[in-house]
Protein backbone atom coordinates (compact mmCIF):
# COMPACT_ATOMS: atom_id res chain seq x y z
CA UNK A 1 8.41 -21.74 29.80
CA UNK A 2 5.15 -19.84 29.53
CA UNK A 3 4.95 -17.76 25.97
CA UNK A 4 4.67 -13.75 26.23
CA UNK A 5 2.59 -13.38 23.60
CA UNK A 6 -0.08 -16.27 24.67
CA UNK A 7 0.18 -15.44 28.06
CA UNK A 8 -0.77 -11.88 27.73
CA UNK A 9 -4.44 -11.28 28.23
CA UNK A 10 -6.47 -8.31 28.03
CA UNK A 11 -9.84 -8.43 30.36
CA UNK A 12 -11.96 -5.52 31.67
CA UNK A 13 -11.04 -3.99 34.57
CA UNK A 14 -12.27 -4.72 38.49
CA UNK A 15 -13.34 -2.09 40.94
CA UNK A 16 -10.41 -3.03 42.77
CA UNK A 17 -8.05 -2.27 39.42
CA UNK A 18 -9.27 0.59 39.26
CA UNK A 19 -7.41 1.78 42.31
CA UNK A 20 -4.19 0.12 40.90
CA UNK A 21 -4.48 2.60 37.36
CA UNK A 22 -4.86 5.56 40.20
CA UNK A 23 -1.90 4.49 41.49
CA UNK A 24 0.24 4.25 37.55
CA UNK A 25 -1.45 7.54 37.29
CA UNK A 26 -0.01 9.10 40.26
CA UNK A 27 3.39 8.01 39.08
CA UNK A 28 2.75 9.54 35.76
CA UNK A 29 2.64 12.45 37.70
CA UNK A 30 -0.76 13.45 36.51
CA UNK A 31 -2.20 13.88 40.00
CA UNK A 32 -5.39 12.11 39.72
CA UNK A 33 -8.23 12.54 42.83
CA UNK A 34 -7.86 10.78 45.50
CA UNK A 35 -11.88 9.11 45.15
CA UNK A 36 -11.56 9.57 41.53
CA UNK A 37 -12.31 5.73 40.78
CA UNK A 38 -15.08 5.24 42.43
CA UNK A 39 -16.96 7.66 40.24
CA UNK A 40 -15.45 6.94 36.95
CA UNK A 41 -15.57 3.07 37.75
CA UNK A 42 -19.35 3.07 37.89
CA UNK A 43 -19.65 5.70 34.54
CA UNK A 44 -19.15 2.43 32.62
CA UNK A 45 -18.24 -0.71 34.43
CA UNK A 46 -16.96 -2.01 31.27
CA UNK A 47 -15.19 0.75 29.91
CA UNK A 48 -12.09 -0.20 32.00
CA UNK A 49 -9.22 -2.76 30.74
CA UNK A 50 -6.32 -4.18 31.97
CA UNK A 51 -3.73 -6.03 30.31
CA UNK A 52 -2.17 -8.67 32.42
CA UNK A 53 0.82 -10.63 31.60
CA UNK A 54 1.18 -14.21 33.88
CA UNK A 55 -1.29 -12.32 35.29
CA UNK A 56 -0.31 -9.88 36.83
CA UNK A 57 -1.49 -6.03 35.65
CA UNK A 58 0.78 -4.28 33.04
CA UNK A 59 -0.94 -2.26 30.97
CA UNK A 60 -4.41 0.10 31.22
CA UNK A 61 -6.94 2.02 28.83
CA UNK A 62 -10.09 3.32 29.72
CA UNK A 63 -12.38 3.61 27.07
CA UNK A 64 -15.84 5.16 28.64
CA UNK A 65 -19.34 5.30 26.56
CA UNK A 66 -21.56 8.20 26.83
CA UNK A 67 -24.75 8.49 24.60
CA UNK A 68 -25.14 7.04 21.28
CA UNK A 69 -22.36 8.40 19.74
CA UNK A 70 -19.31 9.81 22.48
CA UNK A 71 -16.86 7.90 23.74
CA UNK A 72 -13.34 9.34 25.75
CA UNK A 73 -10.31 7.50 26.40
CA UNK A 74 -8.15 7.99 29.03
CA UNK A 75 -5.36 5.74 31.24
CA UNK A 76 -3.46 4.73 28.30
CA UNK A 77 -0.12 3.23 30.19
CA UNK A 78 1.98 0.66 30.33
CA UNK A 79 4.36 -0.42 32.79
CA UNK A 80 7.91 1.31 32.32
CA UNK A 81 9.85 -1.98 31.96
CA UNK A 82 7.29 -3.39 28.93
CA UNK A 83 7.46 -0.62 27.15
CA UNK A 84 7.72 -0.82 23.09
CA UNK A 85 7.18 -4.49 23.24
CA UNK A 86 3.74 -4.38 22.00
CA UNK A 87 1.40 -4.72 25.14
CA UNK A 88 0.28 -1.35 25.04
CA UNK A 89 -0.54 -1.10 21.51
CA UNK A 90 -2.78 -4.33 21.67
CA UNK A 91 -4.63 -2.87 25.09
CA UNK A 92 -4.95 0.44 22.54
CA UNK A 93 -6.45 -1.76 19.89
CA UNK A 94 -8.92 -3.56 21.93
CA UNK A 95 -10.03 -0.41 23.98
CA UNK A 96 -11.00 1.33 20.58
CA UNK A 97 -12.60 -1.32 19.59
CA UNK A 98 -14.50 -0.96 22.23
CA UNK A 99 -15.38 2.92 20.86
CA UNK A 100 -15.82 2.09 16.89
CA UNK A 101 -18.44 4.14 15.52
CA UNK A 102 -17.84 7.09 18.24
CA UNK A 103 -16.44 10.44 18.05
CA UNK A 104 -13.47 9.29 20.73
CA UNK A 105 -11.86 12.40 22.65
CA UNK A 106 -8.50 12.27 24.94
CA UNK A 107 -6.25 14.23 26.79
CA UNK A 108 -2.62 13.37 25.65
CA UNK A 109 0.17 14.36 27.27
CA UNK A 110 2.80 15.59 24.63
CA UNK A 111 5.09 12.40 24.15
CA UNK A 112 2.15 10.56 22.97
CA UNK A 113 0.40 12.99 20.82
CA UNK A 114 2.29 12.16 17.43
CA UNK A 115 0.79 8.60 18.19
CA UNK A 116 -2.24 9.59 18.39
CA UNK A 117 -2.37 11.53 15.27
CA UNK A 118 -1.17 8.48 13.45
CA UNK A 119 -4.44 6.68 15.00
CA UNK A 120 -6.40 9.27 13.37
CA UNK A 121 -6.95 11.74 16.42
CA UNK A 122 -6.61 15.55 15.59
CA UNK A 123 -5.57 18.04 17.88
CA UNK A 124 -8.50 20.34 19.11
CA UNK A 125 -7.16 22.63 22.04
CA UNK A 126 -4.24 22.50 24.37
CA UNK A 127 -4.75 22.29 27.90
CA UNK A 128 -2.30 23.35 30.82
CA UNK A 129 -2.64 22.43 33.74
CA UNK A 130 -1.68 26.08 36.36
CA UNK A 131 -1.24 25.25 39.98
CA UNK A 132 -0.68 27.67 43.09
CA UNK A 133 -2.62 29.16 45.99
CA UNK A 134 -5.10 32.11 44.85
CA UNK A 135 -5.95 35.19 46.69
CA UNK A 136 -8.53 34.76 49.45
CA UNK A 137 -11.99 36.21 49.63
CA UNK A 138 -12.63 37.58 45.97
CA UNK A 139 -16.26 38.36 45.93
CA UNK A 140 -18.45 37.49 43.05
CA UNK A 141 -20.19 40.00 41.07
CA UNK A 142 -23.26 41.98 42.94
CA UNK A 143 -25.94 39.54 42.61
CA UNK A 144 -24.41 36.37 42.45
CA UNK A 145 -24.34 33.95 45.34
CA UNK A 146 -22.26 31.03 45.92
CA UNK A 147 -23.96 28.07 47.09
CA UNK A 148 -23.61 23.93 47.74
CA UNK A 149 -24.00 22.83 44.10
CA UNK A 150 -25.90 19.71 45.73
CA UNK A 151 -28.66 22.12 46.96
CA UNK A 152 -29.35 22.83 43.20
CA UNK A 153 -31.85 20.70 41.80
CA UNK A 154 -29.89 18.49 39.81
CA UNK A 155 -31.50 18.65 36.34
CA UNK A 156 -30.67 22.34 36.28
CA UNK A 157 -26.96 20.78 37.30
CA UNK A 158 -26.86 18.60 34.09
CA UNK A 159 -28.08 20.84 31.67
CA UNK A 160 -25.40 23.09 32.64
CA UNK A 161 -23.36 20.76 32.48
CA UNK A 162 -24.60 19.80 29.09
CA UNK A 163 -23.19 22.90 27.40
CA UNK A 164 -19.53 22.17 28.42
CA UNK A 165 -19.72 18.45 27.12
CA UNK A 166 -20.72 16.84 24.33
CA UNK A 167 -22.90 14.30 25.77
CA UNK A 168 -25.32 13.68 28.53
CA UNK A 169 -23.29 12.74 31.77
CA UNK A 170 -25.56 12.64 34.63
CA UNK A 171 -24.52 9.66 36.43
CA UNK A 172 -20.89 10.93 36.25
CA UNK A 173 -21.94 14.46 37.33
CA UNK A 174 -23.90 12.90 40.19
CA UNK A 175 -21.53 11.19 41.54
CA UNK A 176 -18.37 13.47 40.59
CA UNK A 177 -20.25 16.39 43.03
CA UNK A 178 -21.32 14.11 45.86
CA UNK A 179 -18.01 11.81 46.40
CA UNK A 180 -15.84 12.03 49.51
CA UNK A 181 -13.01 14.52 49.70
CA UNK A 182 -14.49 17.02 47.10
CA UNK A 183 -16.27 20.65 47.53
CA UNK A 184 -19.01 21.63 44.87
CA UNK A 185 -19.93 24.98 44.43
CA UNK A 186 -22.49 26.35 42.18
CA UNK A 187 -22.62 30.22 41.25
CA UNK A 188 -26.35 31.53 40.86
CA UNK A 189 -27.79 34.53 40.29
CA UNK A 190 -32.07 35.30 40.09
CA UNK A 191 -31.88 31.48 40.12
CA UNK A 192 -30.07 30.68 37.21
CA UNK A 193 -26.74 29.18 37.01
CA UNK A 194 -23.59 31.94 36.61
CA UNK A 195 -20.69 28.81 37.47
CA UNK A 196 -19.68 25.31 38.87
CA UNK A 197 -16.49 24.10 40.36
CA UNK A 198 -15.58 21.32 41.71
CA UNK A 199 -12.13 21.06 43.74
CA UNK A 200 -11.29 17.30 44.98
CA UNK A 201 -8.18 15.70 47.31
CA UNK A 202 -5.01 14.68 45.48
CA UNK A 203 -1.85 13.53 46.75
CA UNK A 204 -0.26 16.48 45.33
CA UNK A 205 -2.40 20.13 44.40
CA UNK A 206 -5.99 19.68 44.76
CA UNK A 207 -7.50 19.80 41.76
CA UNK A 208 -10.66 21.66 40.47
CA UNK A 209 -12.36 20.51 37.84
CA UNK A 210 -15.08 21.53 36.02
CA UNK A 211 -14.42 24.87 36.68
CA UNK A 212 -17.40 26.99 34.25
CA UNK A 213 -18.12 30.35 35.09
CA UNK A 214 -20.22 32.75 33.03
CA UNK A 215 -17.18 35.59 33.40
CA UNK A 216 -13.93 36.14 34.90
CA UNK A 217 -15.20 37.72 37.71
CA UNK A 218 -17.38 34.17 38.69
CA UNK A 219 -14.34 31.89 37.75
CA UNK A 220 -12.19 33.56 39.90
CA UNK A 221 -14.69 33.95 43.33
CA UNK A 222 -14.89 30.46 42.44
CA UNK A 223 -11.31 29.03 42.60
CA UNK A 224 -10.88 31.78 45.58
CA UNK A 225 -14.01 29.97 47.44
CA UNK A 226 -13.06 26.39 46.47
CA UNK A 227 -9.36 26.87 47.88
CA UNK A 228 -10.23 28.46 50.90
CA UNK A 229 -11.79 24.77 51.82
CA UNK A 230 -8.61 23.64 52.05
CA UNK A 231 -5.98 23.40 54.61
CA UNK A 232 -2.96 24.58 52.48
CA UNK A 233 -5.34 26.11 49.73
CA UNK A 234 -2.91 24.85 46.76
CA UNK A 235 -5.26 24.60 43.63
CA UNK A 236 -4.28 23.09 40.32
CA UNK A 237 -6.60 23.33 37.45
CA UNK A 238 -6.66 22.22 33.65
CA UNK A 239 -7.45 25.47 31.30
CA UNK A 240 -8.03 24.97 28.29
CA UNK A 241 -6.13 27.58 25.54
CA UNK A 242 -9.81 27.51 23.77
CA UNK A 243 -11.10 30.12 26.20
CA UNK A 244 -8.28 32.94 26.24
CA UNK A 245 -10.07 34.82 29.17
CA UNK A 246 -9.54 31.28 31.02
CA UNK A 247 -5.65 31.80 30.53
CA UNK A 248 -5.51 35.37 31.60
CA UNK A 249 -7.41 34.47 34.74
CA UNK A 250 -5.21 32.01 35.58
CA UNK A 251 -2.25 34.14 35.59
CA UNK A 252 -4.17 37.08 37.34
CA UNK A 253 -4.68 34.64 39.97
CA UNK A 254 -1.21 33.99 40.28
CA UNK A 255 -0.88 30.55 39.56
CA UNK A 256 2.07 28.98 36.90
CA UNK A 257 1.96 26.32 33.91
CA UNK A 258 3.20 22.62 35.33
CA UNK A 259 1.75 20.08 32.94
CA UNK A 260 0.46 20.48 29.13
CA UNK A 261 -1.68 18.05 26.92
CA UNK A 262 -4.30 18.26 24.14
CA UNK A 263 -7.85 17.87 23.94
CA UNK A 264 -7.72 15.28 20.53
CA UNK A 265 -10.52 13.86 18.81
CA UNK A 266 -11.16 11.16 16.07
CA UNK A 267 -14.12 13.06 14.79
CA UNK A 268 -15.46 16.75 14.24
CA UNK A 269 -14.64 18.89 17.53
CA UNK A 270 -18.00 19.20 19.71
CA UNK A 271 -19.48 22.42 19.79
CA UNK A 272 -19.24 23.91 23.21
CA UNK A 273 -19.47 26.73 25.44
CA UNK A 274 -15.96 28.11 25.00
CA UNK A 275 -16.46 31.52 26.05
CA UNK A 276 -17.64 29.68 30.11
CA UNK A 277 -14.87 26.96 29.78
CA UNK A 278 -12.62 27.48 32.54
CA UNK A 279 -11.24 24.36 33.64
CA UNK A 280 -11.86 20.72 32.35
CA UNK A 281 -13.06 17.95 34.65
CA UNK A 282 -10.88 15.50 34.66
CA UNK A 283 -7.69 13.79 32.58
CA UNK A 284 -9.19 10.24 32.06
CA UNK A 285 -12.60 10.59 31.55
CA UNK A 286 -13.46 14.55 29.84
């Protein structure tokens, strides 16, 4: 009779895996994008593991690099019937591992937070996640157009981008704005950049994420534009509590709290844009 112990085996993760932890996600009911892993796969082909047991999948983390010195961990599950037998905390070990040396960020949903304090992660924000359908046609401000974010030349994209993360992301940002079943929209004004936001297909809510807006007034024309791509127009997106204009907003627009977690890191919180932080980009990977 095969031993559990020696016959659990943690390995890094396939492209074709990667559709199997979209899948646990889903059931988690965190609603991930529908083409979600084939842009975080290629972020960091071997920041992806799986823990298989006779070899079969039972347990995920995702541990992704970015610079020198960033790392974010996401996908942390185990299969409901191997629960609190000790898979999961050796796939936890080994994924950060993977990250020693890094300032490690997460999004943890609240039954796992206490755990990750005790692995030396601190609470940094709380994020909730407000879904609904927003009003149609809000207008930006006078001046400010809404355009294709892929007609924007993309190093004015990243640097953007730059000020909402604590790393450089580009391949991620790349691909995030250019993958099937996703919208991009950039807010501009005298040719500088007043917003992004990104809405992509989920099973559930379509999600939009980033969401960064240089006031209210652009966040909002945002969402409004973004869900008025789609055929039901059902929006869900992550704000975090960091940016209290970001909360009001949501509300205004008259969308309601489903889902909480916290932004956690191991080291000191990044500095960032708060005040243009409307909406993080995604669950598993920042």
């Amino acid at each position: 009779m095969p031993n559990p112990v020696e016959d659990f085996e943690i390995t890094a993760a396939s492209a074709e895996d990667i559709v199997t932890l979209g899948a646990w996600a889903h059931e988690e009911g965190w609603n991930p994008g529908l083409t979600d892993g084939g842009v975080f796969f290629p972020t960091d082909p071997g920041g992806f593991l799986i823990g298989r047991l006779g070899g079969a999948p039972v347990t995920s983390v995702s541990v992704v690099r970015y610079g020198p010195d960033h790392g974010f961990l996401g996908f942390y599950l185990t299969r409901p019937q191997l629960r609190g037998q000790g898979y999961g905390l050796r796939t936890w070990q080994a994924g950060t591992a993977r990250l020693a040396d890094r300032n490690i960020g997460l999004d943890g949903v609240p039954a796992q937070q206490d755990n990750y304090r005790r692995s030396g992660f601190r609470t940094c924000w709380s994020n909730a996640r407000y879904e609904g359908t927003p009003p149609p046609d809000i207008a930006p401000p006078p001046g400010t157009s809404l355009v294709d974010a892929r007609t924007v030349p993309f190093a004015q994209l990243a640097a953007y981008d730059r000020r909402f993360f604590p790393a450089p992301r580009d391949g991620f940002l790349a691909a995030w704005i250019t993958a099937p079943g996703r919208t991009a929209l950039a807010a501009v004004r005298d040719g500088e950049l007043q917003g992004l936001g990104v809405v992509r297909d989920c099973r559930a809510a379509s999600r939009i994420g980033p969401l960064y807006a240089a006031s209210p007034q652009v966040a909002a024309a945002l969402v409004s534009a973004l869900a008025a791509t789609l055929p039901e127009g059902t929006v869900a997106v992550d704000v975090p509590d960091v940016n209290p204009a970001a909360v009001r907003l949501a509300g205004e627009l008259g969308l309601t709290p489903s889902f909480d977690t916290a932004r956690m890191y191991t080291g000191p919180e990044p500095v960032i844009d708060r005040a243009g932080y409307y909406g993080i980009t995604s669950l598993e990977l920042g």
